[in-house]
PDB file of N, CA and C in Angstrom:
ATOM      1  N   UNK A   1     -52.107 -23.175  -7.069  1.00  0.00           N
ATOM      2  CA  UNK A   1     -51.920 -22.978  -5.647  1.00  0.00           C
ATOM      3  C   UNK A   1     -52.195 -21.515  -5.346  1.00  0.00           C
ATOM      4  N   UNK A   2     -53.055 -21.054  -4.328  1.00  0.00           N
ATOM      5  CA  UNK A   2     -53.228 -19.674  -3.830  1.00  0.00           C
ATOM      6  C   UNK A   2     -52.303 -19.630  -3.627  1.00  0.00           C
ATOM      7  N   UNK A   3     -52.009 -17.724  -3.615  1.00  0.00           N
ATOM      8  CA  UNK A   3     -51.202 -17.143  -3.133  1.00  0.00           C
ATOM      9  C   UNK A   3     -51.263 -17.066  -1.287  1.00  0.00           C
ATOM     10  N   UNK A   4     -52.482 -17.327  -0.959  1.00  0.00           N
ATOM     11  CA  UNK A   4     -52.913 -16.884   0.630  1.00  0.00           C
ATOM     12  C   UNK A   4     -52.090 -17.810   1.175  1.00  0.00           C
ATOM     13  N   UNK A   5     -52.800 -18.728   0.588  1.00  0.00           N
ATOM     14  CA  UNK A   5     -52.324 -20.643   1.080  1.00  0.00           C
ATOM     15  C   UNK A   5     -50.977 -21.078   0.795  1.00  0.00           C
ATOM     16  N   UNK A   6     -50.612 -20.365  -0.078  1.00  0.00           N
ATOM     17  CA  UNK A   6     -49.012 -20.622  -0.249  1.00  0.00           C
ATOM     18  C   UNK A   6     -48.006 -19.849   0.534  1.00  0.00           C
ATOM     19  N   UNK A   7     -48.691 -18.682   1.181  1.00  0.00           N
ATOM     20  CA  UNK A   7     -47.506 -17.949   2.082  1.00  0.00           C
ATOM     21  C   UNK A   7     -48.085 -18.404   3.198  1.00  0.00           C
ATOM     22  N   UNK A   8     -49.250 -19.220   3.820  1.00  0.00           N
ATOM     23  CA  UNK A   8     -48.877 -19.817   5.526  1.00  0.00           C
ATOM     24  C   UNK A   8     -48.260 -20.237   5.419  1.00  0.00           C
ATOM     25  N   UNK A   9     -48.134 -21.706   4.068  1.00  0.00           N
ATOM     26  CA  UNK A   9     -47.672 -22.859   4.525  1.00  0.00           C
ATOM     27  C   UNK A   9     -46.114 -23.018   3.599  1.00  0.00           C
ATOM     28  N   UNK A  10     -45.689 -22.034   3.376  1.00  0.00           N
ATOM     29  CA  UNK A  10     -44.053 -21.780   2.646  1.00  0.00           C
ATOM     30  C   UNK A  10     -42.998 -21.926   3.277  1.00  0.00           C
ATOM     31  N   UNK A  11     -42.764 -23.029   3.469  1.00  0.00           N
ATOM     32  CA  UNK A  11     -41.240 -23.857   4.073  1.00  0.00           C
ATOM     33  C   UNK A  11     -40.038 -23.522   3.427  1.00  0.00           C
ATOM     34  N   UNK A  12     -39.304 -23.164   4.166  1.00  0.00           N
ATOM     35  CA  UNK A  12     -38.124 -23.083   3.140  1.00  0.00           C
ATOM     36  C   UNK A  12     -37.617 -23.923   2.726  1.00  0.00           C
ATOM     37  N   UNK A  13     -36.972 -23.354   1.396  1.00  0.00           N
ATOM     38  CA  UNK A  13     -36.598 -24.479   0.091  1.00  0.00           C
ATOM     39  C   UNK A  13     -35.333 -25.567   0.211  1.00  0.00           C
ATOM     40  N   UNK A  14     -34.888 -25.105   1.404  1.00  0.00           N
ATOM     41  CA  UNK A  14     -33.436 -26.385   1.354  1.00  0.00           C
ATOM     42  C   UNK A  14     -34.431 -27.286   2.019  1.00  0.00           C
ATOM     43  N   UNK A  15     -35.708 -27.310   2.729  1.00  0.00           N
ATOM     44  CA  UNK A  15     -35.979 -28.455   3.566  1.00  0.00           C
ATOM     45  C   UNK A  15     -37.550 -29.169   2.607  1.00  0.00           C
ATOM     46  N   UNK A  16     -37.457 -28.735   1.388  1.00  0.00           N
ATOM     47  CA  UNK A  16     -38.680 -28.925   0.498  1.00  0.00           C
ATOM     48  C   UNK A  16     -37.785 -30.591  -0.009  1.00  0.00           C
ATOM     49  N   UNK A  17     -38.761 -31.652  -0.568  1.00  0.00           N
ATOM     50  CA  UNK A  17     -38.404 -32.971  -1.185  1.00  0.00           C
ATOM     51  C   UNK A  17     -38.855 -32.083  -2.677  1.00  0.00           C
ATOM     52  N   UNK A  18     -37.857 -33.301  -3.360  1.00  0.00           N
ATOM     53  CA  UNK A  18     -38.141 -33.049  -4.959  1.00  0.00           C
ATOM     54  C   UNK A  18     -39.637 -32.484  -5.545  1.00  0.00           C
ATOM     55  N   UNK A  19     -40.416 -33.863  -5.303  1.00  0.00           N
ATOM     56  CA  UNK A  19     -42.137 -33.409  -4.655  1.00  0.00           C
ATOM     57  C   UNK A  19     -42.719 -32.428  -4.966  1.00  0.00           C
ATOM     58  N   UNK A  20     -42.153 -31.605  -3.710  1.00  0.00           N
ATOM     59  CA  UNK A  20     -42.976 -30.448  -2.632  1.00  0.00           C
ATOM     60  C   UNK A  20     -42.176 -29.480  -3.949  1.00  0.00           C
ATOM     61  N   UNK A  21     -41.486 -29.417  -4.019  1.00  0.00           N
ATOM     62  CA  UNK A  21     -40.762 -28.123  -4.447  1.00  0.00           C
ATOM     63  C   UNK A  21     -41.550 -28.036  -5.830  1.00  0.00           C
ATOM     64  N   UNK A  22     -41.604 -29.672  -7.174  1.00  0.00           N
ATOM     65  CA  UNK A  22     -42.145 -29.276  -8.396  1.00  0.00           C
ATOM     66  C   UNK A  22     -43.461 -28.875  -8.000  1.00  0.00           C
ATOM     67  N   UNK A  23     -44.141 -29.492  -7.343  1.00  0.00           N
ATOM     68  CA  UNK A  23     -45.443 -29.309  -7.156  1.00  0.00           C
ATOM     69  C   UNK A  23     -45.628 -27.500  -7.118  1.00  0.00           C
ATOM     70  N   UNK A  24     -44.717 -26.797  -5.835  1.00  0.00           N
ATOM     71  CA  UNK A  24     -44.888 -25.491  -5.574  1.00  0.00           C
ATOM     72  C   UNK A  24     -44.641 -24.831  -6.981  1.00  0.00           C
ATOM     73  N   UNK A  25     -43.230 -25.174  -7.714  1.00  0.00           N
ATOM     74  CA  UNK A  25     -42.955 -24.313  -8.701  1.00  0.00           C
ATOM     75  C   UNK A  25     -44.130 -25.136 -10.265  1.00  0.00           C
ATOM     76  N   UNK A  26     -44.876 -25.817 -10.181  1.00  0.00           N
ATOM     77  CA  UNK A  26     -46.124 -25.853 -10.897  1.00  0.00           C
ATOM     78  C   UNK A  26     -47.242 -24.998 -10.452  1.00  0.00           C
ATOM     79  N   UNK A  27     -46.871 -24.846  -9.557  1.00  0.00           N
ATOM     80  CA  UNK A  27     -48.166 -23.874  -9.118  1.00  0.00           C
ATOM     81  C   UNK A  27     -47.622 -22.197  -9.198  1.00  0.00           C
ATOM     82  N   UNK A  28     -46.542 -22.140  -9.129  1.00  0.00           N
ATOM     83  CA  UNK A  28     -46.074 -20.398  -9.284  1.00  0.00           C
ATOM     84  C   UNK A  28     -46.345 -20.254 -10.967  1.00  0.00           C
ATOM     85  N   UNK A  29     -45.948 -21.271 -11.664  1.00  0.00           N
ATOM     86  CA  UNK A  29     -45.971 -21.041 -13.037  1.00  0.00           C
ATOM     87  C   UNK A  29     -47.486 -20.801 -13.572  1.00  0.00           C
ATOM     88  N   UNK A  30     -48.314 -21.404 -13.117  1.00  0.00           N
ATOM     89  CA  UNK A  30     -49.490 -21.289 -13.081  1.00  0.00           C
ATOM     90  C   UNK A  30     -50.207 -20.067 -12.585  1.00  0.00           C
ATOM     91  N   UNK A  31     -49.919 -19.648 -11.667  1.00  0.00           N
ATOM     92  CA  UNK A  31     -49.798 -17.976 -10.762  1.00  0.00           C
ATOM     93  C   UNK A  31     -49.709 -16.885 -12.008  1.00  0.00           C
ATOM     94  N   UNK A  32     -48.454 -17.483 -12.433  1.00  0.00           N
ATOM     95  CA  UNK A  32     -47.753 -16.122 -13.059  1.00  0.00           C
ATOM     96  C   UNK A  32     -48.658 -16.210 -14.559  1.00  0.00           C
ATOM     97  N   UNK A  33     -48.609 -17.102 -15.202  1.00  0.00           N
ATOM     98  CA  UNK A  33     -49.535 -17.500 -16.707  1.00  0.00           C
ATOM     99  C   UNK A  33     -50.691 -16.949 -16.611  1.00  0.00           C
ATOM    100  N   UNK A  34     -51.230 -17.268 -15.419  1.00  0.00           N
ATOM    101  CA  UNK A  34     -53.093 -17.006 -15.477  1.00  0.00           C
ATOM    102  C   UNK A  34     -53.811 -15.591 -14.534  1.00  0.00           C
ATOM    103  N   UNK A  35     -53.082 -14.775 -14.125  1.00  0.00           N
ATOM    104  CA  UNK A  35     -53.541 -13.811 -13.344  1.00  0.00           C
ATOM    105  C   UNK A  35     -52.430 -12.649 -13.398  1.00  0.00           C
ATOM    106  N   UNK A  36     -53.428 -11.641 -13.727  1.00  0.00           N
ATOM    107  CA  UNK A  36     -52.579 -10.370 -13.943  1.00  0.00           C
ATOM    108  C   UNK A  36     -52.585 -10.028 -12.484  1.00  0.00           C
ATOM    109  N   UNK A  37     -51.028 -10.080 -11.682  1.00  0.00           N
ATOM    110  CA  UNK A  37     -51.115  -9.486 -10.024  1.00  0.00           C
ATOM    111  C   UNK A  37     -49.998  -8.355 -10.406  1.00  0.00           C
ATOM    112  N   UNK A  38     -50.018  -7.801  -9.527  1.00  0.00           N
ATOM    113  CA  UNK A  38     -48.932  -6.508  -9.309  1.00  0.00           C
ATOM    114  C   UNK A  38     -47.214  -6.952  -9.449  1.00  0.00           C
ATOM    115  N   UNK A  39     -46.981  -6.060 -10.080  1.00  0.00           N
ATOM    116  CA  UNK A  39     -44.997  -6.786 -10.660  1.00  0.00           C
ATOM    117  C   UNK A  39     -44.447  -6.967  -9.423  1.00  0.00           C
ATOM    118  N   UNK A  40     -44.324  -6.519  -8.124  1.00  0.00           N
ATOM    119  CA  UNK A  40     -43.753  -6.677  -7.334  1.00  0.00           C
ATOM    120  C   UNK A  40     -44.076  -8.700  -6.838  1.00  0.00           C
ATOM    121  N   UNK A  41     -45.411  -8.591  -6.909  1.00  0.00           N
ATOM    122  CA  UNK A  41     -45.842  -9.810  -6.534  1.00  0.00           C
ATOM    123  C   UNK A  41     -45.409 -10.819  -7.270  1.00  0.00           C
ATOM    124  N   UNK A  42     -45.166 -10.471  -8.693  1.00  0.00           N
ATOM    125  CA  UNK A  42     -45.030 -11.222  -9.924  1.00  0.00           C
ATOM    126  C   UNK A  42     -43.361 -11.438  -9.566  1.00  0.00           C
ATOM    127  N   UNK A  43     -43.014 -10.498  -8.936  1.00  0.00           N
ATOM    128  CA  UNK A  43     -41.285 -10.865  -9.225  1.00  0.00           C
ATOM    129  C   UNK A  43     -40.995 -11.769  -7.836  1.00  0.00           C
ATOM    130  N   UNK A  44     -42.316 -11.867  -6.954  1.00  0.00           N
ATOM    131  CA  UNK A  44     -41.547 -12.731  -5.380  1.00  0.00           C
ATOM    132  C   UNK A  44     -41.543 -14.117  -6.093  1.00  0.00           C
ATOM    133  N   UNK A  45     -42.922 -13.943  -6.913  1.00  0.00           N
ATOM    134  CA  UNK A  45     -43.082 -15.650  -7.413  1.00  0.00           C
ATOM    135  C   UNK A  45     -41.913 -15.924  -8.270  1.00  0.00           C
ATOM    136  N   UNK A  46     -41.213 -15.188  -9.506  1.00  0.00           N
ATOM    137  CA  UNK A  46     -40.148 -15.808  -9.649  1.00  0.00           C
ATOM    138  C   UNK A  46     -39.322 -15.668  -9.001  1.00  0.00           C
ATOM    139  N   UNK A  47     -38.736 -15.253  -8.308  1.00  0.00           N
ATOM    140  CA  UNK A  47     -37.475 -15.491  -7.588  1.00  0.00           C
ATOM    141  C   UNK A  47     -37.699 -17.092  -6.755  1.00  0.00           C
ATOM    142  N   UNK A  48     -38.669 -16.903  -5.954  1.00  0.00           N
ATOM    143  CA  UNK A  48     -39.042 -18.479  -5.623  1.00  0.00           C
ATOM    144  C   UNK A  48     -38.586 -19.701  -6.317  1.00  0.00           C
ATOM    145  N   UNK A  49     -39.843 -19.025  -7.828  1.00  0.00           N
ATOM    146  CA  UNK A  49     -39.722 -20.028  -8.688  1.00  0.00           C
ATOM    147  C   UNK A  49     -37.979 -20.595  -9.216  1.00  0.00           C
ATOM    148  N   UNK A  50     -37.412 -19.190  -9.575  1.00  0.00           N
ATOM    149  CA  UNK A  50     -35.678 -19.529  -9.600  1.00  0.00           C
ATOM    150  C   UNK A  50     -35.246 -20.477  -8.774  1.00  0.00           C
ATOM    151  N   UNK A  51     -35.260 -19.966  -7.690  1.00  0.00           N
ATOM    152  CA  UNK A  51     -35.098 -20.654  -6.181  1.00  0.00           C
ATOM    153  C   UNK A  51     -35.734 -22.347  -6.140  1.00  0.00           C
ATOM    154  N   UNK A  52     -36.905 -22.646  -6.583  1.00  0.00           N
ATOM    155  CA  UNK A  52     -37.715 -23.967  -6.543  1.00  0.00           C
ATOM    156  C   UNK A  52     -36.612 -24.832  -7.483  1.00  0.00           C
ATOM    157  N   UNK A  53     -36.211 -24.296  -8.996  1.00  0.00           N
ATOM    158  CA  UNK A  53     -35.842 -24.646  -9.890  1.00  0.00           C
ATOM    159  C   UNK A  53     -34.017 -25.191  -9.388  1.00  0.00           C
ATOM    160  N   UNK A  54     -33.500 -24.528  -8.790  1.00  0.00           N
ATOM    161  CA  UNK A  54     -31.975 -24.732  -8.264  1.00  0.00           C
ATOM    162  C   UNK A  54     -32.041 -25.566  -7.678  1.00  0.00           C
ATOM    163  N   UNK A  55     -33.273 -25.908  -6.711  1.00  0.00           N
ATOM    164  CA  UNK A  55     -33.564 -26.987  -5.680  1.00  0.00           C
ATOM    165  C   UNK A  55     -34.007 -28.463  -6.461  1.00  0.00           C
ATOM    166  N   UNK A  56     -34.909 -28.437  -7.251  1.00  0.00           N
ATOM    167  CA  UNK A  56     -35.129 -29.393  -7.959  1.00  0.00           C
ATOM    168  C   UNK A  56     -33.539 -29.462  -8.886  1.00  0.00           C
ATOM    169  N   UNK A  57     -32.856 -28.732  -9.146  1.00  0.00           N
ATOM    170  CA  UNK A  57     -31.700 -29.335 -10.249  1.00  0.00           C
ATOM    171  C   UNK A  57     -30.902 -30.234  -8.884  1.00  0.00           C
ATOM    172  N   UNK A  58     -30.353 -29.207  -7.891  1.00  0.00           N
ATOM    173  CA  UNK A  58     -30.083 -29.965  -6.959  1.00  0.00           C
ATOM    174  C   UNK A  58     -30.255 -31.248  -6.754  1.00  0.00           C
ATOM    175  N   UNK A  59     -31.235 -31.494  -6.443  1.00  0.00           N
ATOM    176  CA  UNK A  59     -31.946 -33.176  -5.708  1.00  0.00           C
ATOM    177  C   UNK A  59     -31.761 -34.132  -6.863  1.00  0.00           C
ATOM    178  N   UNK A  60     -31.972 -33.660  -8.080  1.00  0.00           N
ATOM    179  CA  UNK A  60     -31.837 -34.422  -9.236  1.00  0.00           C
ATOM    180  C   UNK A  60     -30.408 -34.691  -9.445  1.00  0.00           C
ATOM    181  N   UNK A  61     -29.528 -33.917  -9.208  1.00  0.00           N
ATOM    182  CA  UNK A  61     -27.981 -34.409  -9.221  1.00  0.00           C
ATOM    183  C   UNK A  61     -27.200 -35.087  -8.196  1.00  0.00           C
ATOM    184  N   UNK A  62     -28.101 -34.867  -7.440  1.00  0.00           N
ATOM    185  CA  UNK A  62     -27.551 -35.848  -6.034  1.00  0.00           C
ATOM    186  C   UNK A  62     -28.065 -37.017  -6.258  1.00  0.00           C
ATOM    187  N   UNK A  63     -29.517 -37.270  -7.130  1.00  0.00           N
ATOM    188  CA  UNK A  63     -29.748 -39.001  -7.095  1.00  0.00           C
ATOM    189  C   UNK A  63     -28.897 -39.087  -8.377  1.00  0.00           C
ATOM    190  N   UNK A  64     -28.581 -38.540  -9.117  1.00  0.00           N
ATOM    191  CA  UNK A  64     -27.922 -39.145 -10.472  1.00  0.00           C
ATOM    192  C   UNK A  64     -26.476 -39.984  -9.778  1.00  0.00           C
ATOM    193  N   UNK A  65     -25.483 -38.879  -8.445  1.00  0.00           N
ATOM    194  CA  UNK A  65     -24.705 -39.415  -7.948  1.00  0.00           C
ATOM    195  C   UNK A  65     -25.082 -40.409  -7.645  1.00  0.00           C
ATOM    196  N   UNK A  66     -25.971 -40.805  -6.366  1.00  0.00           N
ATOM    197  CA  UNK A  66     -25.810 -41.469  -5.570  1.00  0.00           C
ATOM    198  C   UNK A  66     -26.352 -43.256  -7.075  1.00  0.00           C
ATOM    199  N   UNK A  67     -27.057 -43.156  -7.526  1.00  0.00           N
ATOM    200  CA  UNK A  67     -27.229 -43.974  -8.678  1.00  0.00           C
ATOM    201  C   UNK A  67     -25.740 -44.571  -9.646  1.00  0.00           C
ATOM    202  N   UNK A  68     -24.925 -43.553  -9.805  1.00  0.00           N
ATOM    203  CA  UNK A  68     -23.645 -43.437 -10.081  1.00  0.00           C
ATOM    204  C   UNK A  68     -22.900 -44.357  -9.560  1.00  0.00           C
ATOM    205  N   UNK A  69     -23.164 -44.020  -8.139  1.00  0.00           N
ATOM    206  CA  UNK A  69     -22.297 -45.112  -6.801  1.00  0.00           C
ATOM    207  C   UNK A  69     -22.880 -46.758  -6.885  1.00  0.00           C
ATOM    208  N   UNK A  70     -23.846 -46.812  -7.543  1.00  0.00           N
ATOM    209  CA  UNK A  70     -24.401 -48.444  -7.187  1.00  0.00           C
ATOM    210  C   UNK A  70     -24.170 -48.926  -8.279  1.00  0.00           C
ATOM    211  N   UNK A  71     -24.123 -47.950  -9.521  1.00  0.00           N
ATOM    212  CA  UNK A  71     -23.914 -49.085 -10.720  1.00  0.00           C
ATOM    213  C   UNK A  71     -22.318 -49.128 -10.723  1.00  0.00           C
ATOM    214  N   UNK A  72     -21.837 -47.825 -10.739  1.00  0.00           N
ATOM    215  CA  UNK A  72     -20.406 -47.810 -10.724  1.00  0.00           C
ATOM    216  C   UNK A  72     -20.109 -46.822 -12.305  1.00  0.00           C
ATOM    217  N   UNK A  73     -19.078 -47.589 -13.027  1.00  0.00           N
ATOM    218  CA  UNK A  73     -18.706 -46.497 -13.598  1.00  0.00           C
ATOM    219  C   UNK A  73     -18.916 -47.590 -15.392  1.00  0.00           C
ATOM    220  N   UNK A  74     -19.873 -48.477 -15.015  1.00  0.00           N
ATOM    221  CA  UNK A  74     -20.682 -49.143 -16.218  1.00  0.00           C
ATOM    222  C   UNK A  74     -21.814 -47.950 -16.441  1.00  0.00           C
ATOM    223  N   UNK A  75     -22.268 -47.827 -18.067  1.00  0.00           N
ATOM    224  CA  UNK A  75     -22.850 -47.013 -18.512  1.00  0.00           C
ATOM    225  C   UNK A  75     -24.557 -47.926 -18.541  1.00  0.00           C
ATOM    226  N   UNK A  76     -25.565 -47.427 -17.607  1.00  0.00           N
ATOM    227  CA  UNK A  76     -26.781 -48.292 -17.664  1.00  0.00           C
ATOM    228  C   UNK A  76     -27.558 -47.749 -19.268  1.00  0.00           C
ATOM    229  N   UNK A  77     -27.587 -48.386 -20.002  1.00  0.00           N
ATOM    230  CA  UNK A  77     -28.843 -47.889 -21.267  1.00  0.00           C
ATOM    231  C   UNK A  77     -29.650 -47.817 -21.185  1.00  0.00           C
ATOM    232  N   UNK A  78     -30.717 -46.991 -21.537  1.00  0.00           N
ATOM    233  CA  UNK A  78     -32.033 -47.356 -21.455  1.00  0.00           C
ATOM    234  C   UNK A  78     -32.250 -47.777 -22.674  1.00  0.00           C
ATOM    235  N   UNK A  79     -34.106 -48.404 -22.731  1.00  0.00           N
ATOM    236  CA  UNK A  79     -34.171 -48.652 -24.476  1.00  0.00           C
ATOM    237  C   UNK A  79     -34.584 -47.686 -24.717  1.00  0.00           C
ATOM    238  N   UNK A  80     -34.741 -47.345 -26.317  1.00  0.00           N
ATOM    239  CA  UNK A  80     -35.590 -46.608 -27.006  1.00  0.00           C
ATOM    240  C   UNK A  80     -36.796 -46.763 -27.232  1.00  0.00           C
ATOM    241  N   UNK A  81     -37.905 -45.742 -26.613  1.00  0.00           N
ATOM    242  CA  UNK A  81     -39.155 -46.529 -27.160  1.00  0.00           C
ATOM    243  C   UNK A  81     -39.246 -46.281 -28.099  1.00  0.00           C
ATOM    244  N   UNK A  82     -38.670 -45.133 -29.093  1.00  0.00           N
ATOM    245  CA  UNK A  82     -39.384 -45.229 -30.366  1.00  0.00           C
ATOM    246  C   UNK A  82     -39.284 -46.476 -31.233  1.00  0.00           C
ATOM    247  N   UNK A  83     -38.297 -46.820 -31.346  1.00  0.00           N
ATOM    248  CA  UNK A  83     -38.535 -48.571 -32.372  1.00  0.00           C
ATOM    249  C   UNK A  83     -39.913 -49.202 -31.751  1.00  0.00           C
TER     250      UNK A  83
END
C-alpha cells in the first residue's frame, strides 16, 4: 500500500472492520521491510501498525465472546488435521 494513498484514505482505527485494518497493517509491514524511508516516517507506520494490531486483537476477542454466548460454556473441538 502507498504511503500517498494510504494517508487520503486513513480512517480511523476504531471504525476500521477486522478486514480493513489486517489488510492496512499488511501493507505497513510491507512499507517498513522493503523501503529505506526516513525514521520519523518509519516510526508513524509503527505506531499505526501497534495501533492496527490492538484493533485486530480487539475484534478477534469480541467474536471469540460473542461465539462463547451461542455455544455456551460446552468446549467446541476442532479436529486435528495432522492425523
Amino acid at each position: 500500500m502507498p504511503k500517498a494513498s494510504q494517508k487520503k484514505s486513513e480512517k480511523p482505527i476504531e471504525e476500521l472492520s477486522y478486514e480493513e485494518a489486517l489488510t492496512e497493517l499488511e501493507g505497513i509491514v510491507e512499507s517498513l521491510e522493503g523501503e529505506q524511508s526516513p525514521l520519523e516516517d518509519s516510526m508513524k507506520l509503527f505506531e499505526r501498525g501497534q495501533a492496527l494490531v490492538a484493533r485486530c486483537g480487539s475484534l478477534l476477542e469480541s467474536a471469540q465472546l460473542k461465539v462463547q454466548k451461542l455455544v455456551g460454556d460446552v468446549p467446541v473441538p476442532f479436529e486435528d488435521e495432522s492425523e
